[in-house]
PDB file of N, CA and C in Angstrom:
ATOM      1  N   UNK A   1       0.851  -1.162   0.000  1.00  0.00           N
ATOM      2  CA  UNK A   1       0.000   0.000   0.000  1.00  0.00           C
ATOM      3  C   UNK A   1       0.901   1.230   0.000  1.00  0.00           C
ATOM      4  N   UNK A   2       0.553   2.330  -0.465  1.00  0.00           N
ATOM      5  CA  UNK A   2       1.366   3.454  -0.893  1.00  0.00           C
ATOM      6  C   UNK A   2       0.589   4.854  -0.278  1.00  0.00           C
ATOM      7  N   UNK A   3       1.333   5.633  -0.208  1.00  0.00           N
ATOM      8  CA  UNK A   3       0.581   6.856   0.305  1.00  0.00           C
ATOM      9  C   UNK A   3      -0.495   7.009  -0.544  1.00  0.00           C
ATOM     10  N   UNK A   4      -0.024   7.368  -1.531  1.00  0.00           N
ATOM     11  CA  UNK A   4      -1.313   7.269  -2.902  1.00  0.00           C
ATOM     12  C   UNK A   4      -2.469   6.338  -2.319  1.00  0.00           C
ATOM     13  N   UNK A   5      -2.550   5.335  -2.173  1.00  0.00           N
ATOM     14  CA  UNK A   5      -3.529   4.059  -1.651  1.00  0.00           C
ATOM     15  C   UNK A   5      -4.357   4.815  -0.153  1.00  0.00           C
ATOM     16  N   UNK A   6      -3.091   5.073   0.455  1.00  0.00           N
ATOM     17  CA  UNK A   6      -4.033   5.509   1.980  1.00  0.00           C
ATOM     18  C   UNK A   6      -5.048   7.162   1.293  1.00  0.00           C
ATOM     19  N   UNK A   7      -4.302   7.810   0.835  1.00  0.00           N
ATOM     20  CA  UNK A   7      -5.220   8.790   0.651  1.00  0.00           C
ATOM     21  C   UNK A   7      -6.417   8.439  -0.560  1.00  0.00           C
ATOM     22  N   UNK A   8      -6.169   7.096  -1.205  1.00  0.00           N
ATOM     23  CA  UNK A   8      -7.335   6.654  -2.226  1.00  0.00           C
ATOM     24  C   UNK A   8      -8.967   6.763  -0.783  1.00  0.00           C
ATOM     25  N   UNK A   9      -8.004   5.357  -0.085  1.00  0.00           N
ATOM     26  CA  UNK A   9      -8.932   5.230   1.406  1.00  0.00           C
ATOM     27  C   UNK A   9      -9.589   6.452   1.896  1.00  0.00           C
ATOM     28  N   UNK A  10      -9.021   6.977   2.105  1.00  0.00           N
ATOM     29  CA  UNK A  10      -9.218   8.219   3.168  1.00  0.00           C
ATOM     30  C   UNK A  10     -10.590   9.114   2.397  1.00  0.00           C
ATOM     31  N   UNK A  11      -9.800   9.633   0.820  1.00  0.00           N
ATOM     32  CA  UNK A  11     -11.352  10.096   0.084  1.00  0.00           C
ATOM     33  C   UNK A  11     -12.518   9.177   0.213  1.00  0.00           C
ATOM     34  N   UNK A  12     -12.289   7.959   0.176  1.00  0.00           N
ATOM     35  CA  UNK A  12     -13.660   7.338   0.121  1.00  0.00           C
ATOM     36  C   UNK A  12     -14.638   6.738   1.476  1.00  0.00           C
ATOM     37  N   UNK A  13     -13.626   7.268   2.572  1.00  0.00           N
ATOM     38  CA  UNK A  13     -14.279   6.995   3.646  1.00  0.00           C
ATOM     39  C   UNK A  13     -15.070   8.435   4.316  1.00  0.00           C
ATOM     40  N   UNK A  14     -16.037   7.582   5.398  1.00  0.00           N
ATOM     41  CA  UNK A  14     -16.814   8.956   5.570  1.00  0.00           C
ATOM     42  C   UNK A  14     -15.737   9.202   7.010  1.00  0.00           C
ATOM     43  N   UNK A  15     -15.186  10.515   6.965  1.00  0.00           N
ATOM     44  CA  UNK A  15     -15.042  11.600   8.331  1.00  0.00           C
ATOM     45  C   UNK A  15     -15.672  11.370   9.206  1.00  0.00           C
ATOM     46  N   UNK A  16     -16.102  10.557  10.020  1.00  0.00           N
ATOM     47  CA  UNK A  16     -16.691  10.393  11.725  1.00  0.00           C
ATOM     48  C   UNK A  16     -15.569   9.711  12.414  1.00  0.00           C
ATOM     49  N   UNK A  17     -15.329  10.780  13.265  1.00  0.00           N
ATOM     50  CA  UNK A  17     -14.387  10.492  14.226  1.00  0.00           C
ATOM     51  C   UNK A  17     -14.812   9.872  15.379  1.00  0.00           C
ATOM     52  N   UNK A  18     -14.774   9.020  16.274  1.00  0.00           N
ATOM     53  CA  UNK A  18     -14.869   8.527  17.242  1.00  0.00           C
ATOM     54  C   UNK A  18     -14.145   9.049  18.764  1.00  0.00           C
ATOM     55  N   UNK A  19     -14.905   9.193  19.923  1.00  0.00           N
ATOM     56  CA  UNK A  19     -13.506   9.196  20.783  1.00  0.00           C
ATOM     57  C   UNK A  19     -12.334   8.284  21.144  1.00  0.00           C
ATOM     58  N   UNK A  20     -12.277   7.544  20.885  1.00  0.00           N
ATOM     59  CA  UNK A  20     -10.944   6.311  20.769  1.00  0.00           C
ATOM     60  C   UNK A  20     -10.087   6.583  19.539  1.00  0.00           C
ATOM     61  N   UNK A  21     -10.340   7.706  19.095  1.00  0.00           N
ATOM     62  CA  UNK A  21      -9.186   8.437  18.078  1.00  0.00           C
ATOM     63  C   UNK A  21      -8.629   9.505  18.732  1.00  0.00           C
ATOM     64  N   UNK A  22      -7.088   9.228  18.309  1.00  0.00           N
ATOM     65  CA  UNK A  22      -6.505  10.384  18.783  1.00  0.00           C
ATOM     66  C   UNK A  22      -6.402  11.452  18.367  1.00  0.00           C
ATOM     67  N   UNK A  23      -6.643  11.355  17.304  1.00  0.00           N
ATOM     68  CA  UNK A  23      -6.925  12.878  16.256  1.00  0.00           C
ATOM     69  C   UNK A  23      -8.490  12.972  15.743  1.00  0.00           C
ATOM     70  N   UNK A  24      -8.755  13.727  15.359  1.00  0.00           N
ATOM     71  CA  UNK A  24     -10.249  13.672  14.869  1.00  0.00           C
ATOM     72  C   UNK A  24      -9.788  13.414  13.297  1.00  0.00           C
ATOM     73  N   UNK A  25     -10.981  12.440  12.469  1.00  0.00           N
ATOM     74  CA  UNK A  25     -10.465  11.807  10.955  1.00  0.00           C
ATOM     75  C   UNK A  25     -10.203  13.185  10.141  1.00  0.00           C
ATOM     76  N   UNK A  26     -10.964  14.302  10.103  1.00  0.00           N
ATOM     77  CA  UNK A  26     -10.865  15.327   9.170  1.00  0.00           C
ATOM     78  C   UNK A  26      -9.510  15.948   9.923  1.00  0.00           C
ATOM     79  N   UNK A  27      -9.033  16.012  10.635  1.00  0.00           N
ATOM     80  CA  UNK A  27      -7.603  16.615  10.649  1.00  0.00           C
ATOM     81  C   UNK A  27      -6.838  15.476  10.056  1.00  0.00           C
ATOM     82  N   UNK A  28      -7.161  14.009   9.965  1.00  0.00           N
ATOM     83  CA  UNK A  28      -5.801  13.364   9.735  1.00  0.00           C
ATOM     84  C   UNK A  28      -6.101  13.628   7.528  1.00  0.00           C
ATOM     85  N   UNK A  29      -7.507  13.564   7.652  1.00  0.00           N
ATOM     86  CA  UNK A  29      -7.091  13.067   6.328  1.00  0.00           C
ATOM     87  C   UNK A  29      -6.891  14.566   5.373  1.00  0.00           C
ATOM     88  N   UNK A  30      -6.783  15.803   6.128  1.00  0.00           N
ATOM     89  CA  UNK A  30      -5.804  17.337   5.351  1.00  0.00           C
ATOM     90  C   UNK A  30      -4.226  16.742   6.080  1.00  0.00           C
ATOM     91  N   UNK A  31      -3.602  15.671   6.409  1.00  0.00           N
ATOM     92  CA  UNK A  31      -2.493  16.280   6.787  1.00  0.00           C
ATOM     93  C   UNK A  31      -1.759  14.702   5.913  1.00  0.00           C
ATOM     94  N   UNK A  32      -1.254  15.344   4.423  1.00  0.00           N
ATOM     95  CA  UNK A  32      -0.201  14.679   3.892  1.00  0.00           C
ATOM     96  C   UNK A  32       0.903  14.188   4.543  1.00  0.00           C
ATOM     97  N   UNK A  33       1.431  14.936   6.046  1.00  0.00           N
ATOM     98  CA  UNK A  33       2.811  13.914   6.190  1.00  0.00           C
ATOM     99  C   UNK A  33       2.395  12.408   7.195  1.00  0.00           C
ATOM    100  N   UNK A  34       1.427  12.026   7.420  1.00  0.00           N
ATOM    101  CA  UNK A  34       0.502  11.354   8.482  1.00  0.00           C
ATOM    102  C   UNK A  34       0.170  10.480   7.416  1.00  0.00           C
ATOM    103  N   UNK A  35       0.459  10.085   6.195  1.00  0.00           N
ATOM    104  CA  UNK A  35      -0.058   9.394   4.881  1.00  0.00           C
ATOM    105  C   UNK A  35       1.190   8.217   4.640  1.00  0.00           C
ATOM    106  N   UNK A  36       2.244   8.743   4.833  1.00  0.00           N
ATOM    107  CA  UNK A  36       3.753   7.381   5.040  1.00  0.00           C
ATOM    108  C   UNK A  36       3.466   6.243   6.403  1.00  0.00           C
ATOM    109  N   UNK A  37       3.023   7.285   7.045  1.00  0.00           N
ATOM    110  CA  UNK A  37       2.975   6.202   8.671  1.00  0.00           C
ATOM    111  C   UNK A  37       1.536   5.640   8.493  1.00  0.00           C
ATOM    112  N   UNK A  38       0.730   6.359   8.212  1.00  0.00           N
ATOM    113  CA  UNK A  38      -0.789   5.358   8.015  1.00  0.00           C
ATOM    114  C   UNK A  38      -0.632   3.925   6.727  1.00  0.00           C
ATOM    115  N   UNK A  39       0.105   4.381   6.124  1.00  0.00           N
ATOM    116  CA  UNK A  39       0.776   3.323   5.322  1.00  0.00           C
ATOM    117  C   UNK A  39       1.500   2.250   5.964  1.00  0.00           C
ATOM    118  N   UNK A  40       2.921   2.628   6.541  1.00  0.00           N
ATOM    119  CA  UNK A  40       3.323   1.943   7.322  1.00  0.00           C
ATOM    120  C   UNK A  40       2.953   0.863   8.126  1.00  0.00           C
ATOM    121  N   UNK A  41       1.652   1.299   8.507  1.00  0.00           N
ATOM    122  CA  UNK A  41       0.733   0.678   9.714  1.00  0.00           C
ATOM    123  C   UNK A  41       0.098  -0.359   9.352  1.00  0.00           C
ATOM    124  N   UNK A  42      -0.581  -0.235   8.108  1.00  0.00           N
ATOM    125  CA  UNK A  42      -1.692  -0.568   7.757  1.00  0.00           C
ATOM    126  C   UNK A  42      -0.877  -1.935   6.791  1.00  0.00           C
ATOM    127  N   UNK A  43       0.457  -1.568   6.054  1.00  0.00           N
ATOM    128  CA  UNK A  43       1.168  -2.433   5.443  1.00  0.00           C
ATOM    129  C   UNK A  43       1.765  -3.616   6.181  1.00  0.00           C
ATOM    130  N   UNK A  44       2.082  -3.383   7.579  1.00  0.00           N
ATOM    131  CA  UNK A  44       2.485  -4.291   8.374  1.00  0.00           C
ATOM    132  C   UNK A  44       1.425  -4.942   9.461  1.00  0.00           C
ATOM    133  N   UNK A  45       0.339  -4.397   9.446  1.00  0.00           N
ATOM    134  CA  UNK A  45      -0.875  -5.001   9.987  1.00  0.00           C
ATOM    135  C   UNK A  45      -1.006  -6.149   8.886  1.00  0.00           C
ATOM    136  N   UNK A  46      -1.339  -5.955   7.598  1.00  0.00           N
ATOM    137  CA  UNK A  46      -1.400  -6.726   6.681  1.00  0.00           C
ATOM    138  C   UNK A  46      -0.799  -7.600   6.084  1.00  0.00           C
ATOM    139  N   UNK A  47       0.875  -7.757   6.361  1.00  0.00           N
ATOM    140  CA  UNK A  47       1.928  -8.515   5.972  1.00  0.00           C
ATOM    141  C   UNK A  47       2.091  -9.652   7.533  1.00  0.00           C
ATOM    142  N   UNK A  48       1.596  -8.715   8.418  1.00  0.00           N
ATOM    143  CA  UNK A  48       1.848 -10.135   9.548  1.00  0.00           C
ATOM    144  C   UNK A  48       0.786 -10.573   9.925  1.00  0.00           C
ATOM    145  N   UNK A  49      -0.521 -10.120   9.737  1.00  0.00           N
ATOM    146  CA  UNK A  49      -1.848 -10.749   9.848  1.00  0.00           C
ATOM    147  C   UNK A  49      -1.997 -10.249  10.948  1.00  0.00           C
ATOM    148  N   UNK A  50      -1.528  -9.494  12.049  1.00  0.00           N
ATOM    149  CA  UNK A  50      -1.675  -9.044  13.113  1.00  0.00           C
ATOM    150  C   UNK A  50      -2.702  -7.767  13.510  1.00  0.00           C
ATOM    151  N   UNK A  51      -3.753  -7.516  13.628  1.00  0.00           N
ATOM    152  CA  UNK A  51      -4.585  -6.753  14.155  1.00  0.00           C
ATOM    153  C   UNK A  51      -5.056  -5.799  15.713  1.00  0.00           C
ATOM    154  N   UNK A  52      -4.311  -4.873  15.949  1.00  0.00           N
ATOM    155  CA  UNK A  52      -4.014  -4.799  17.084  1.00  0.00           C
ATOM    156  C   UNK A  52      -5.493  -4.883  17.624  1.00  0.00           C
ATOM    157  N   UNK A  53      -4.956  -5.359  19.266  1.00  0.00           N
ATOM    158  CA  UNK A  53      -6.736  -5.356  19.904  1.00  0.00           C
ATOM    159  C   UNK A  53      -7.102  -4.121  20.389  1.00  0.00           C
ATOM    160  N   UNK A  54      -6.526  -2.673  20.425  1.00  0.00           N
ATOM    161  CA  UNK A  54      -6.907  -1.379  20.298  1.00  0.00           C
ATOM    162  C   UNK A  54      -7.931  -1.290  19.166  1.00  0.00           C
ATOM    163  N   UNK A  55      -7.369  -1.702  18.146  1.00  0.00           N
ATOM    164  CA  UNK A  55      -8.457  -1.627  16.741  1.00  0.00           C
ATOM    165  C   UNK A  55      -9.894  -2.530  16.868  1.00  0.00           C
ATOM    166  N   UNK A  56      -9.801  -3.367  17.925  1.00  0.00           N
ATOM    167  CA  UNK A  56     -10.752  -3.945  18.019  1.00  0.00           C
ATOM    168  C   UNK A  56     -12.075  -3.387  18.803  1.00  0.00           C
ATOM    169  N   UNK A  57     -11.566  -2.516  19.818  1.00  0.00           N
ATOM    170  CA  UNK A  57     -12.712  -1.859  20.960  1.00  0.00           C
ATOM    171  C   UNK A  57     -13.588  -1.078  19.783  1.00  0.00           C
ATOM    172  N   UNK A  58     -14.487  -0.852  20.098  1.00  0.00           N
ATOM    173  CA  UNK A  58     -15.588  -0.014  19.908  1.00  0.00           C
ATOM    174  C   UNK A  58     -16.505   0.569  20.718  1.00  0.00           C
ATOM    175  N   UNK A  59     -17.129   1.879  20.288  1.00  0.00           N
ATOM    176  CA  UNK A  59     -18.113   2.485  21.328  1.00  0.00           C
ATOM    177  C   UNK A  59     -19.572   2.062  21.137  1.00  0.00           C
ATOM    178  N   UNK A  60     -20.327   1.246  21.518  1.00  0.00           N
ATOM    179  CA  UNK A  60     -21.621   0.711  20.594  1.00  0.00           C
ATOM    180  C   UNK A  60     -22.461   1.541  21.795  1.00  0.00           C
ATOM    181  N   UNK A  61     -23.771   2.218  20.805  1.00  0.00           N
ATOM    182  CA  UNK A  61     -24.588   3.068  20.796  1.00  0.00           C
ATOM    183  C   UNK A  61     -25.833   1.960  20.600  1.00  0.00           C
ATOM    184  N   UNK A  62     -27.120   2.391  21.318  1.00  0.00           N
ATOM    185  CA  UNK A  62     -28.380   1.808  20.661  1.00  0.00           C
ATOM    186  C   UNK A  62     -29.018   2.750  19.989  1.00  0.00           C
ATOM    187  N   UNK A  63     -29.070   2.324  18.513  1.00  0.00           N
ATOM    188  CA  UNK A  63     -30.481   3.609  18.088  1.00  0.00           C
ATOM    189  C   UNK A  63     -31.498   2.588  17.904  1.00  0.00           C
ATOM    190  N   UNK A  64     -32.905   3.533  17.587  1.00  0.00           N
ATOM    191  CA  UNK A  64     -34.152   2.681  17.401  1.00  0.00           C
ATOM    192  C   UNK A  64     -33.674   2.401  15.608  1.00  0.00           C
ATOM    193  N   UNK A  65     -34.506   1.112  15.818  1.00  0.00           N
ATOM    194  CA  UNK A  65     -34.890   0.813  14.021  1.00  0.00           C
ATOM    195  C   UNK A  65     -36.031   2.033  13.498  1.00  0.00           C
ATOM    196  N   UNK A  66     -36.937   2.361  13.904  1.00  0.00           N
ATOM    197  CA  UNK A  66     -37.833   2.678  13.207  1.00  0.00           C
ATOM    198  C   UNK A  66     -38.302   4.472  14.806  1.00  0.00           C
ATOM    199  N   UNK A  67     -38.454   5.395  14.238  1.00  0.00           N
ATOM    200  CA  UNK A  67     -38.878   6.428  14.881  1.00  0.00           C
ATOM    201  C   UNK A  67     -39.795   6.355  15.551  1.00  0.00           C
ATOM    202  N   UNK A  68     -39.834   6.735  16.448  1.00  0.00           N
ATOM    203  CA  UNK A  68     -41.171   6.756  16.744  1.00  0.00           C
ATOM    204  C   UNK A  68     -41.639   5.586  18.151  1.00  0.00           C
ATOM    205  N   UNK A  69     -40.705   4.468  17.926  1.00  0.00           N
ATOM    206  CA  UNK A  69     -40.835   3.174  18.539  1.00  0.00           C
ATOM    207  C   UNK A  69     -40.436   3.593  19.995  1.00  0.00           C
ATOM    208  N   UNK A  70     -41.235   2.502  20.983  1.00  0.00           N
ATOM    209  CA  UNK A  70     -40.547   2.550  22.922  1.00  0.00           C
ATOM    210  C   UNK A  70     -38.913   2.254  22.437  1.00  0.00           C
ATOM    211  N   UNK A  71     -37.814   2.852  23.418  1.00  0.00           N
ATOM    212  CA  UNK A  71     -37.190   2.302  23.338  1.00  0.00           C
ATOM    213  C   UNK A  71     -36.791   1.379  24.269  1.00  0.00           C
ATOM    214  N   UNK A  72     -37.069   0.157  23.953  1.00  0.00           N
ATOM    215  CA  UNK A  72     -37.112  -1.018  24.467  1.00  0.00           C
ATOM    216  C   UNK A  72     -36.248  -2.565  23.536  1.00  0.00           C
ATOM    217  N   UNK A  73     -35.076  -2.955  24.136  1.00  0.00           N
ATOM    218  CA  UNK A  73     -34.170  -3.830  23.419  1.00  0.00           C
ATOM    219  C   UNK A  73     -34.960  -4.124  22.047  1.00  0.00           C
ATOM    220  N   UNK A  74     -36.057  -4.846  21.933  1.00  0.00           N
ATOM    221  CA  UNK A  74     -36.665  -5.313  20.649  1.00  0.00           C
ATOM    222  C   UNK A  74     -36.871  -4.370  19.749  1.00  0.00           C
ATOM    223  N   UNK A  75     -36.927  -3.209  20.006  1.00  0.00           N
ATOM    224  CA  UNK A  75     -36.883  -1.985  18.963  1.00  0.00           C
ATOM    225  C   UNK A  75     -35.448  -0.978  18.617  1.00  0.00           C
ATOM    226  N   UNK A  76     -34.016  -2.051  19.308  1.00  0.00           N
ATOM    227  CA  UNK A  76     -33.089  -0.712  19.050  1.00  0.00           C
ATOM    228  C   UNK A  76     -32.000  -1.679  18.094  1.00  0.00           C
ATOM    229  N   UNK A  77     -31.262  -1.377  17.644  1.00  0.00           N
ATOM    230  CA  UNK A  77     -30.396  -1.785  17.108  1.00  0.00           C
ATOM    231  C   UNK A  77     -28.751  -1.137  17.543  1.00  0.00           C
ATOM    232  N   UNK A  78     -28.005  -2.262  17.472  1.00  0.00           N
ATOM    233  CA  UNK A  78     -26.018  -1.550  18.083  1.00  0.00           C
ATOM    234  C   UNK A  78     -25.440  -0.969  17.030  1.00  0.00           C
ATOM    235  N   UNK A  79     -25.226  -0.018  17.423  1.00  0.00           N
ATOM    236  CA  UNK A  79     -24.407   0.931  16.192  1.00  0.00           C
ATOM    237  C   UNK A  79     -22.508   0.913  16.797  1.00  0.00           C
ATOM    238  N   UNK A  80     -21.784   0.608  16.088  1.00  0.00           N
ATOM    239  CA  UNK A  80     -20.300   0.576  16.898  1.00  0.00           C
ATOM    240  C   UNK A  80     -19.752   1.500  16.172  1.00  0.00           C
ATOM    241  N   UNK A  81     -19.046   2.279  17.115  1.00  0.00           N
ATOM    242  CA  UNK A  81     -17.914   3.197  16.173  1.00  0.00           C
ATOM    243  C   UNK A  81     -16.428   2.679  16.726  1.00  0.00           C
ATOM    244  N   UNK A  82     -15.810   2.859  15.397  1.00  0.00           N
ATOM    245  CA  UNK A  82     -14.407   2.215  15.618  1.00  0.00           C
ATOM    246  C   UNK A  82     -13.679   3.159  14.940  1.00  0.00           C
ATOM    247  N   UNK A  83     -12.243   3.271  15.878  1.00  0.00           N
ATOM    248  CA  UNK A  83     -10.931   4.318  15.455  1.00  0.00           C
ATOM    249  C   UNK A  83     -10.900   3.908  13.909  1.00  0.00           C
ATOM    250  N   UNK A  84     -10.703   5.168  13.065  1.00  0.00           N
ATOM    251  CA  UNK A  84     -10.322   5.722  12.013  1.00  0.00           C
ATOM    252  C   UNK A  84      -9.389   4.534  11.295  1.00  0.00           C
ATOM    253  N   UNK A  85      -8.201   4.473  12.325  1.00  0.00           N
ATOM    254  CA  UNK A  85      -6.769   3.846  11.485  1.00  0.00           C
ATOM    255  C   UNK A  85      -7.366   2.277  11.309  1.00  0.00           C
ATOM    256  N   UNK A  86      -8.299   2.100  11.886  1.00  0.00           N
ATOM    257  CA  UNK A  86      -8.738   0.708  12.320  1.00  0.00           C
ATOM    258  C   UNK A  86      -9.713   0.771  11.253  1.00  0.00           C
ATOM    259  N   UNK A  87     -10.624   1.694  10.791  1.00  0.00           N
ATOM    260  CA  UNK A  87     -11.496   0.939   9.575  1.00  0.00           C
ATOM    261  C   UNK A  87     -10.634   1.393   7.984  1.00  0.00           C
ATOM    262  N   UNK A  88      -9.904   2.002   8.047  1.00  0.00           N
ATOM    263  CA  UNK A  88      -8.946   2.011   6.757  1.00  0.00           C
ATOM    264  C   UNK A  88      -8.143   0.917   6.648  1.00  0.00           C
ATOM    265  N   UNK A  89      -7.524   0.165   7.800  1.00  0.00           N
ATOM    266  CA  UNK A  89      -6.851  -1.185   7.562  1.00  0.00           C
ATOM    267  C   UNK A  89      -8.368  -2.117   7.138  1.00  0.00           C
ATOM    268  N   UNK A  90      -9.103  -2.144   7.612  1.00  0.00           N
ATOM    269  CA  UNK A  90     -10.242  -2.957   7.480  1.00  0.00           C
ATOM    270  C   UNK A  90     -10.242  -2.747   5.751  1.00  0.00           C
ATOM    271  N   UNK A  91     -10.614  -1.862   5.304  1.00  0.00           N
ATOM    272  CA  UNK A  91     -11.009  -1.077   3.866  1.00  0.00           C
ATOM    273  C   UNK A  91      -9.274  -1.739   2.942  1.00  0.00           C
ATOM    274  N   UNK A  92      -8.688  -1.240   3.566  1.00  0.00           N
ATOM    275  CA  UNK A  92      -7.214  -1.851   2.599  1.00  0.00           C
ATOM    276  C   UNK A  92      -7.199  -3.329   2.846  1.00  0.00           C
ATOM    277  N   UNK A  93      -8.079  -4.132   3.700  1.00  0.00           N
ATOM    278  CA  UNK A  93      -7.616  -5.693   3.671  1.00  0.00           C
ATOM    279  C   UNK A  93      -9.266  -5.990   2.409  1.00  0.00           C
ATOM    280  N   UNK A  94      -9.915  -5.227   2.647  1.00  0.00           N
ATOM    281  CA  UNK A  94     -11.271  -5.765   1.826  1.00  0.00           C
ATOM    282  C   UNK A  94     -10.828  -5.409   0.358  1.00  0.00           C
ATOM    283  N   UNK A  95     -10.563  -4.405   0.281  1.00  0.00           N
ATOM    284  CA  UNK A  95      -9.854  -4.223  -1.856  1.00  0.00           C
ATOM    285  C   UNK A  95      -8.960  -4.820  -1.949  1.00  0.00           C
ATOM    286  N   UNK A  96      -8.472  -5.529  -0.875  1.00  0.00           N
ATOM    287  CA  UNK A  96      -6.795  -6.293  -1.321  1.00  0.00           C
ATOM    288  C   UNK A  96      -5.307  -5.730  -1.684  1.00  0.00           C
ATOM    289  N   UNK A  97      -5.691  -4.572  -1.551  1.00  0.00           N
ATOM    290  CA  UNK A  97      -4.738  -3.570  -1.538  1.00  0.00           C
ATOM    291  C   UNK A  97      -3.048  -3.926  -0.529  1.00  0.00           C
TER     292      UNK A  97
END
């Protein structure tokens, strides 16, 4: 994967930052020198099969399925948000990149 590649990623992902990021995504993805090391990362996550378990936590949220509904377990659904660097390795292992 190449800088070129991470910033392919980066345009096509949506900007929601999570708090388990250390930067918020729209500052990382204006800052070209942060594009070698997101590479870096993401190239050796992928060459040793190794996934850190930081990348694994998530913040899961309940929203309702449908407006309007009690909110009551049978009407909500888990929404997870996960760090930035963690769904661009996800995104570079799914294109094969």
């Amino acid at each position: 994967m190449s800088t070129s590649d991470v910033a392919s990623l980066i345009r096509r992902s949506a900007l929601k930052s999570c708090p388990l990021d250390t930067m918020p995504s729209r500052l990382v993805s204006n800052c070209d020198a942060l594009r070698p090391l997101i590479a870096a990362i993401i190239n050796k996550s992928l060459q040793t099969g190794h996934f850190p378990e930081g990348w694994k936590e998530a913040l899961v949220h309940p929203l309702l399925k449908i407006a309007g509904l009690d909110a009551v377990n049978k009407n909500l659904i888990p929404v997870s948000n996960l760090a930035f660097v963690s769904k661009l390795t996800e995104k570079a292992a799914f294109d094969g990149t």
